[in-house]
Protein backbone atom coordinates (compact mmCIF):
# COMPACT_ATOMS: atom_id res chain seq x y z
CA UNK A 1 107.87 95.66 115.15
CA UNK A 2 103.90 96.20 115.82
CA UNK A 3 101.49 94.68 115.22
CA UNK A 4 101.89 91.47 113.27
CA UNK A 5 100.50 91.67 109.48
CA UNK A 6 96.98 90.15 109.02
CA UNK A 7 97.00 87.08 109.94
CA UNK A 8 95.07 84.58 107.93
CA UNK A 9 92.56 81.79 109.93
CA UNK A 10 90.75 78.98 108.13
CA UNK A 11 87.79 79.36 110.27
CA UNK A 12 84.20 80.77 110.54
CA UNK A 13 83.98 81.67 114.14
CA UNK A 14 86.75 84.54 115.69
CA UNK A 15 87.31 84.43 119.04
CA UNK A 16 87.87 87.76 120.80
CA UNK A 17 91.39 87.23 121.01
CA UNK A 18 91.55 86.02 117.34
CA UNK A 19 89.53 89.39 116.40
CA UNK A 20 92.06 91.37 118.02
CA UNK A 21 95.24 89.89 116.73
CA UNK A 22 93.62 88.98 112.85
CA UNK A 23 92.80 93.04 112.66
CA UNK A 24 95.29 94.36 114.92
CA UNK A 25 93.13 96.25 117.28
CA UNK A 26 93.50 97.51 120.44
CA UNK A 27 91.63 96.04 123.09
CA UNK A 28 90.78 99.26 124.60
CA UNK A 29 89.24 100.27 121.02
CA UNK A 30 86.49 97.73 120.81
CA UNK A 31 85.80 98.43 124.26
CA UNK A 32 85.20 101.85 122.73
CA UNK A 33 83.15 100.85 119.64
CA UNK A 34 81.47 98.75 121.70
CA UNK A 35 80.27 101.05 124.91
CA UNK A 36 79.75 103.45 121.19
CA UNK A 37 77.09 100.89 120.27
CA UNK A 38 79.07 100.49 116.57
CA UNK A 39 79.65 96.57 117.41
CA UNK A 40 78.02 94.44 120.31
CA UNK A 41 80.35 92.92 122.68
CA UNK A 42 80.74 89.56 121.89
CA UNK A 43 82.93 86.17 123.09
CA UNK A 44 82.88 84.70 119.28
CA UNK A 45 82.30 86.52 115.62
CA UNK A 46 81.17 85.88 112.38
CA UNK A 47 83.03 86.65 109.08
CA UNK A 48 79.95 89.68 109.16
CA UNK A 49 81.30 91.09 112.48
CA UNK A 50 84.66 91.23 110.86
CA UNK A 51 84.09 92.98 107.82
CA UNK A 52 82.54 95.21 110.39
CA UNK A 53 85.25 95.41 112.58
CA UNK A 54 87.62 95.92 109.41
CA UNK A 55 85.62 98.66 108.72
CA UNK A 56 85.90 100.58 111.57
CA UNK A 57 89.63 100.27 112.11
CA UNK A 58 90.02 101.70 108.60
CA UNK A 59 87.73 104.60 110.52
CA UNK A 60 89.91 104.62 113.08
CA UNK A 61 92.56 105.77 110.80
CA UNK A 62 90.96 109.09 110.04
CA UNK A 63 89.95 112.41 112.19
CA UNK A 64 86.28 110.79 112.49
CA UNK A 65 85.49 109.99 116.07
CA UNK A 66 83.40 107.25 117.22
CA UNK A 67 80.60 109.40 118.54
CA UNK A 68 80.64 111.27 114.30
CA UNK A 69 80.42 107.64 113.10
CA UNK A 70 77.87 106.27 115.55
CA UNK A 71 75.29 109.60 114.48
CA UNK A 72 75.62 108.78 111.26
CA UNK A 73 74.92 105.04 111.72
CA UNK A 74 71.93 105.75 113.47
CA UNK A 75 70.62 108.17 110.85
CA UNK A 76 71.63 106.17 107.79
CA UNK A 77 68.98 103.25 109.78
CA UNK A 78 66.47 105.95 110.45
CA UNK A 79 66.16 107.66 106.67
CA UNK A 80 67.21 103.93 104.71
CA UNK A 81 65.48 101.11 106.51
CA UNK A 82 68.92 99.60 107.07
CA UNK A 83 69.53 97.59 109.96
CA UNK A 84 73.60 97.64 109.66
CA UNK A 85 74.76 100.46 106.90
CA UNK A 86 78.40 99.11 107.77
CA UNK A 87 77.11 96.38 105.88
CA UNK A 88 74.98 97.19 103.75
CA UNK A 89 76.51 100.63 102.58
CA UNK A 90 79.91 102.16 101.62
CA UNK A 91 81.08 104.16 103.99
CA UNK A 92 82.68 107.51 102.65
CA UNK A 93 84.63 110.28 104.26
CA UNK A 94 83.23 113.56 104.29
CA UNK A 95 84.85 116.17 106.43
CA UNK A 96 84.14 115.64 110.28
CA UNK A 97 81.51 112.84 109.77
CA UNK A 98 80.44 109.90 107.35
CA UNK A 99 78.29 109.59 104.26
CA UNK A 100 76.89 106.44 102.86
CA UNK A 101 76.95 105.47 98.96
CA UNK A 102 74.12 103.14 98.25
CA UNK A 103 72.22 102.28 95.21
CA UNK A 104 74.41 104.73 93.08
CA UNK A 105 73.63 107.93 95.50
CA UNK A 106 76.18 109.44 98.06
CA UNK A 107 73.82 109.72 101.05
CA UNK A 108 74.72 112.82 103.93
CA UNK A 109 71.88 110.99 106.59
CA UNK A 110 72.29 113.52 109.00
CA UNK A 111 71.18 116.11 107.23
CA UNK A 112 68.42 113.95 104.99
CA UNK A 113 69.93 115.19 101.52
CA UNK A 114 72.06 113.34 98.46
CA UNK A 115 75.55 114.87 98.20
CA UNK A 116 77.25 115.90 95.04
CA UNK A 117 79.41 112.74 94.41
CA UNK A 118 82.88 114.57 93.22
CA UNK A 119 84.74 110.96 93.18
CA UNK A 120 81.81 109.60 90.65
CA UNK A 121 81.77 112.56 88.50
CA UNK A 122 85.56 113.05 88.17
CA UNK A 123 85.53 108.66 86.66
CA UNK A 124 82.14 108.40 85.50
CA UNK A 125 82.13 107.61 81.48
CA UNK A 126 79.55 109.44 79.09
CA UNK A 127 77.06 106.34 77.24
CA UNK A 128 74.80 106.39 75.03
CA UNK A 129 71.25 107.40 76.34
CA UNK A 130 68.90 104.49 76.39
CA UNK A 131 71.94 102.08 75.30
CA UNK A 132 71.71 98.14 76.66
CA UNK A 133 73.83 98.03 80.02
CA UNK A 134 76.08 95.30 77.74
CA UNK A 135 76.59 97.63 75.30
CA UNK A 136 77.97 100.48 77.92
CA UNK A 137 80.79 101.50 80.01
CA UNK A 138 79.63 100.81 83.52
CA UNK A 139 79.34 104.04 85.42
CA UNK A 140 81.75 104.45 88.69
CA UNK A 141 79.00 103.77 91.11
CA UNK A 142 77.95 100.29 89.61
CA UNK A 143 81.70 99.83 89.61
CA UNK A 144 81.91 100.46 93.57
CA UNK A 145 78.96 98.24 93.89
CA UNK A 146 80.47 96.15 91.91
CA UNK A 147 84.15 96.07 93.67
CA UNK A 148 82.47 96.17 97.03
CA UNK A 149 80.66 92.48 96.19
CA UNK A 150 84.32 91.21 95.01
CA UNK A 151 86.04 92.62 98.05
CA UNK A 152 83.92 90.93 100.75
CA UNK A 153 84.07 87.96 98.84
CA UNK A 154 87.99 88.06 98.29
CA UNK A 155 88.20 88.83 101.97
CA UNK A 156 86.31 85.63 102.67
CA UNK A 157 88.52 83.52 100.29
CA UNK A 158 91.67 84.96 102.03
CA UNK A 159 90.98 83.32 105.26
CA UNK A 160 91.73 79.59 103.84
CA UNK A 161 95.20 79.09 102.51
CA UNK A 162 93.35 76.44 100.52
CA UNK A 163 91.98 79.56 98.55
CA UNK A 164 93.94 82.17 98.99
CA UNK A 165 94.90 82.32 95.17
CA UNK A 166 91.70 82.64 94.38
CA UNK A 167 91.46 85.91 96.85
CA UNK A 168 94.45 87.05 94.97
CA UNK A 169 93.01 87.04 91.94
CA UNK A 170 90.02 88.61 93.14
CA UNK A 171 91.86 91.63 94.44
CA UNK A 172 93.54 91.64 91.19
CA UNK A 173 90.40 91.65 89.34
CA UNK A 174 89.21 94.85 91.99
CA UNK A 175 92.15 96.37 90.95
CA UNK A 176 91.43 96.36 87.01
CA UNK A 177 87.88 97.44 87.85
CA UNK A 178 88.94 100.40 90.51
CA UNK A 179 92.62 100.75 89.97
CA UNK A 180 91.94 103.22 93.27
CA UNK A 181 90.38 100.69 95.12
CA UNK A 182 92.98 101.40 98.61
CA UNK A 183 91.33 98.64 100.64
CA UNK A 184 92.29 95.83 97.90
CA UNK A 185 95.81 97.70 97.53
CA UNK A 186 96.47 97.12 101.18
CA UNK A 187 95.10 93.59 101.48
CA UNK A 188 97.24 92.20 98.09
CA UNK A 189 100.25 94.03 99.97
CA UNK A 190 99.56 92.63 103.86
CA UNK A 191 99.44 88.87 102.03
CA UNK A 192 102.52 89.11 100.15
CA UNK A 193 104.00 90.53 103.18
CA UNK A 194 103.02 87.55 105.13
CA UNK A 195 104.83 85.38 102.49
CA UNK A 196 107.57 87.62 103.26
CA UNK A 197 107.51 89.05 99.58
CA UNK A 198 108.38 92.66 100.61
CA UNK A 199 108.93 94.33 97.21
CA UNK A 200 105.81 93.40 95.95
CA UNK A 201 103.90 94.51 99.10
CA UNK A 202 106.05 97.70 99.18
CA UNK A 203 104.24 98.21 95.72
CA UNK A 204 101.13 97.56 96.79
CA UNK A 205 101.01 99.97 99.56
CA UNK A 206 102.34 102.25 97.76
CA UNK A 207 99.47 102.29 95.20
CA UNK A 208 97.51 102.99 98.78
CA UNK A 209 98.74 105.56 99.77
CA UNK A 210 98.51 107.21 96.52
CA UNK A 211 95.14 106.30 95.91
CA UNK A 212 93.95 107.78 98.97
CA UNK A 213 97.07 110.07 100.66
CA UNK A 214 94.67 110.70 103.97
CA UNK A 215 94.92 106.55 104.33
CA UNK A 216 97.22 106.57 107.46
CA UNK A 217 96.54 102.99 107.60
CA UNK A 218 98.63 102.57 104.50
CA UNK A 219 101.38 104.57 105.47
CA UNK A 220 101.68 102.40 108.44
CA UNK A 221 101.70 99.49 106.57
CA UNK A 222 104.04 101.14 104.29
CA UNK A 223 106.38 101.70 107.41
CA UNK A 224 106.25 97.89 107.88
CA UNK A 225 107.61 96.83 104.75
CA UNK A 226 110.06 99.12 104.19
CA UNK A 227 111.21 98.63 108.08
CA UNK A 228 111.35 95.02 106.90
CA UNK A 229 113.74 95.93 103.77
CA UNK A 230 116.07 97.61 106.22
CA UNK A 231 115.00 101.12 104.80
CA UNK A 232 114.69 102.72 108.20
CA UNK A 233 115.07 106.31 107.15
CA UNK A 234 111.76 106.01 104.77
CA UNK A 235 110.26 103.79 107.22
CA UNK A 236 110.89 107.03 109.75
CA UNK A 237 109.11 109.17 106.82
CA UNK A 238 106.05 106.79 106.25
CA UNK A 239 105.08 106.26 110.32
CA UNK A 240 105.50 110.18 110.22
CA UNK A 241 103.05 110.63 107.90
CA UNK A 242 100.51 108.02 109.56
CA UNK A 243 101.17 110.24 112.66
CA UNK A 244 100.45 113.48 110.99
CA UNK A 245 97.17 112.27 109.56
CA UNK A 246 96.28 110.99 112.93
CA UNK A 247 97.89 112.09 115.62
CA UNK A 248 96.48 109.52 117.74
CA UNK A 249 97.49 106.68 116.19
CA UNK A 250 98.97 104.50 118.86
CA UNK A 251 100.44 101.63 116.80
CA UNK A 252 102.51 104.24 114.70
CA UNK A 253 103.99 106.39 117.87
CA UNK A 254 105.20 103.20 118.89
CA UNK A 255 106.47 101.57 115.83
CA UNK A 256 108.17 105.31 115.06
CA UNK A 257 110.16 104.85 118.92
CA UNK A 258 111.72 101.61 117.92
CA UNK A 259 112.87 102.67 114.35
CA UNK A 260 114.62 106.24 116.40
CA UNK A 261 116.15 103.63 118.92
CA UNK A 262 117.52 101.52 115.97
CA UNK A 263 118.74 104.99 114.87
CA UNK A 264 120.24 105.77 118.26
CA UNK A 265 118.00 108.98 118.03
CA UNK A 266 117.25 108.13 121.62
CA UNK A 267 115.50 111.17 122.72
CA UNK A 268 113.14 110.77 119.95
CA UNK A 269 112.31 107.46 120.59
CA UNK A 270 111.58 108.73 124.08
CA UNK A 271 108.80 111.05 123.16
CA UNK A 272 107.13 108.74 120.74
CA UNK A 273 107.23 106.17 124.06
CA UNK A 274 105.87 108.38 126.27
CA UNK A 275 103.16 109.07 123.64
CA UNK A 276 102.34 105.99 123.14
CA UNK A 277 102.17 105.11 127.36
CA UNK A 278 99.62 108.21 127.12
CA UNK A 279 97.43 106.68 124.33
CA UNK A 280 97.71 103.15 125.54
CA UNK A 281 98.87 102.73 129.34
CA UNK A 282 97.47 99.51 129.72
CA UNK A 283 97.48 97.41 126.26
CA UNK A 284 99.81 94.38 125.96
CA UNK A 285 102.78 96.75 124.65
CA UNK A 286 102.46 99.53 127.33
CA UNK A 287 105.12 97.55 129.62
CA UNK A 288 107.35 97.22 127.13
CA UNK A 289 107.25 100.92 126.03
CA UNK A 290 107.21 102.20 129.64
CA UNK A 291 110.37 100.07 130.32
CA UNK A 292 112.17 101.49 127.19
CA UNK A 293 111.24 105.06 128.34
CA UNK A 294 112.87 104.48 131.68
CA UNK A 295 115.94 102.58 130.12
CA UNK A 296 116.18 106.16 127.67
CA UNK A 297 115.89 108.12 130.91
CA UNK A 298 118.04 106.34 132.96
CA UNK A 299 120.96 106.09 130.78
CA UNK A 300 121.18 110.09 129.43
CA UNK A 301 119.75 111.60 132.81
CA UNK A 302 116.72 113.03 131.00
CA UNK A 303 114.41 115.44 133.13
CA UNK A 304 111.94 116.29 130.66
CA UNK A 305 109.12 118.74 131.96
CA UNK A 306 105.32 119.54 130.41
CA UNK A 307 104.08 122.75 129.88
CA UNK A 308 102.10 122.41 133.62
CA UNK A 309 106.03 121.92 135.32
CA UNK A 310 105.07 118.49 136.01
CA UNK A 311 108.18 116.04 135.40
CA UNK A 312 107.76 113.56 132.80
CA UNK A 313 109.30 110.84 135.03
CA UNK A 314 106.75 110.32 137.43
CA UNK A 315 104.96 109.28 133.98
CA UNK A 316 107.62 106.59 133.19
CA UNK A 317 107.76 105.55 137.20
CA UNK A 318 104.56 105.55 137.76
């Protein structure tokens, strides 16, 4: 199965390789974030580049392209001073592009105007006017704030075993604060799936994918587990909902081929292959796919032909 959970890395400098295999990227996607200008190409990263990086691949699970994301970047530096909203901002889903919340406001910086914050409205708690802060209900966007503090600091605990209790029961506390919280969901469920504790981190990404159903990161990771727990037919289900919130997604085409081989639904497999030899011809799995396409081929004499009449197996040859 790919990619390998999170992988956890008791250091403070990430090699390139390192960054690639701790996040599970692609390396032809951080070429692309970084010819986007959304990261600078580096040799070695700090735990800020990460969070960063970690960032953006939750992005990259969404309709939003690199170009949306990179306008909005620039803006949000333009209209707030900032010199890395990734950072120092949440970023937040809206439509086609990306908002910001900061300070308690839901910023649109493309268009220079606050947004109606739905989310905040929908959780926030009526106080009493002019009440002490101690004496209150926090509202949701101190709460964010709030969760978005313990979450970078849980992810920094997480990457020493010697602490990685502690980053538990960090998440855990995120979880009380924001029981919505996705990110925290998916992290609490990729480290008990790394101590190969596959109920509990079924649960967990469960609570992700309900907290946020567009997440196709979670369903993914959802896939995972329950591939793990021998559960192939709702593994099938969860990497075809990752694929129909992003059609794109590389990882899941191919992950969705070897649970329809397991299956011996061979000529499914085959057209999740050769989607994923279209999305990622040269990434350290494309061999492995292509040669698995031309196995499928081989053995039931498939011809299959696009909508142009050219013949699919000059794709698989070539």
């Amino acid at each position: 199965m790919k990619p390998v959970p999170f992988e956890i890395i008791p250091v403070t400098r990430y090699a390139r390789q390192d960054v690639l295999r701790i996040l599970r990227l692609n390396p032809r996607q951080l070429v692309a974030w970084e010819r986007a200008g959304l990261i600078a190409s580096l040799q070695e990263y700090s735990f800020e580049n990460l969070v960063q990086l970690r960032k953006l691949r939750d992005l990259r699970a969404t309709r939003i392209s690199s170009k949306s994301i990179r306008a909005s970047v620039d803006a949000m530096q333009r209209v707030a001073g900032m010199t890395n909203p990734m950072l120092e901002a949440s970023a937040v889903q809206r439509g086609s592009r990306i908002a910001f919340r900061h300070c308690g406001a839901l910023v649109d910086p493309l268009r220079q105007q606050l947004m109606f914050d739905f989310d905040a409205v929908a959780q926030t708690q009526l106080s009493v006017v002019g009440a002490p802060a101690a004496e209150r209900e926090p509202t949701l966007p101190e709460r964010q704030a709030q969760a978005q503090e313990m979450f970078l600091r849980a992810v920094s605990l997480e990457e020493n075993p010697a602490t990685l209790r502690d980053a538990i029961a960090v998440y855990e506390e995120i979880l009380l604060l924001l029981p919505t919280h996705a990110p925290s969901c998916i992290n609490l469920g990729t480290i008990h799936y790394n101590k190969r504790q596959y109920r509990l981190a079924e649960e967990f990404y469960r609570r992700a994918t309900e907290a946020d159903p567009e997440y196709a990161l979670a369903f993914f990771d959802l896939g995972n587990v329950l591939d793990e727990l021998q559960r192939l037919g709702d593994a099938i289900v969860a990497y075809q909902t990752a694929i129909r919130l992003v059609p794109q997604y590389a990882d899941a085409h191919y992950n969705l081929a070897l649970a329809y081989e397991r299956k011996g639904e061979k000529r499914r497999a085959l057209r999740h292959w050769t989607m994923y030899m279209r999305l990622d011809p040269v990434g350290p799995w494309a061999g492995h796919a292509k040669a698995q396409a031309r196995k499928i081929m081989n053995s039931e004499k498939l011809r299959i032909v696009t909508r142009h009449g050219r013949i699919m197996q000059n794709v698989v040859n070539g």
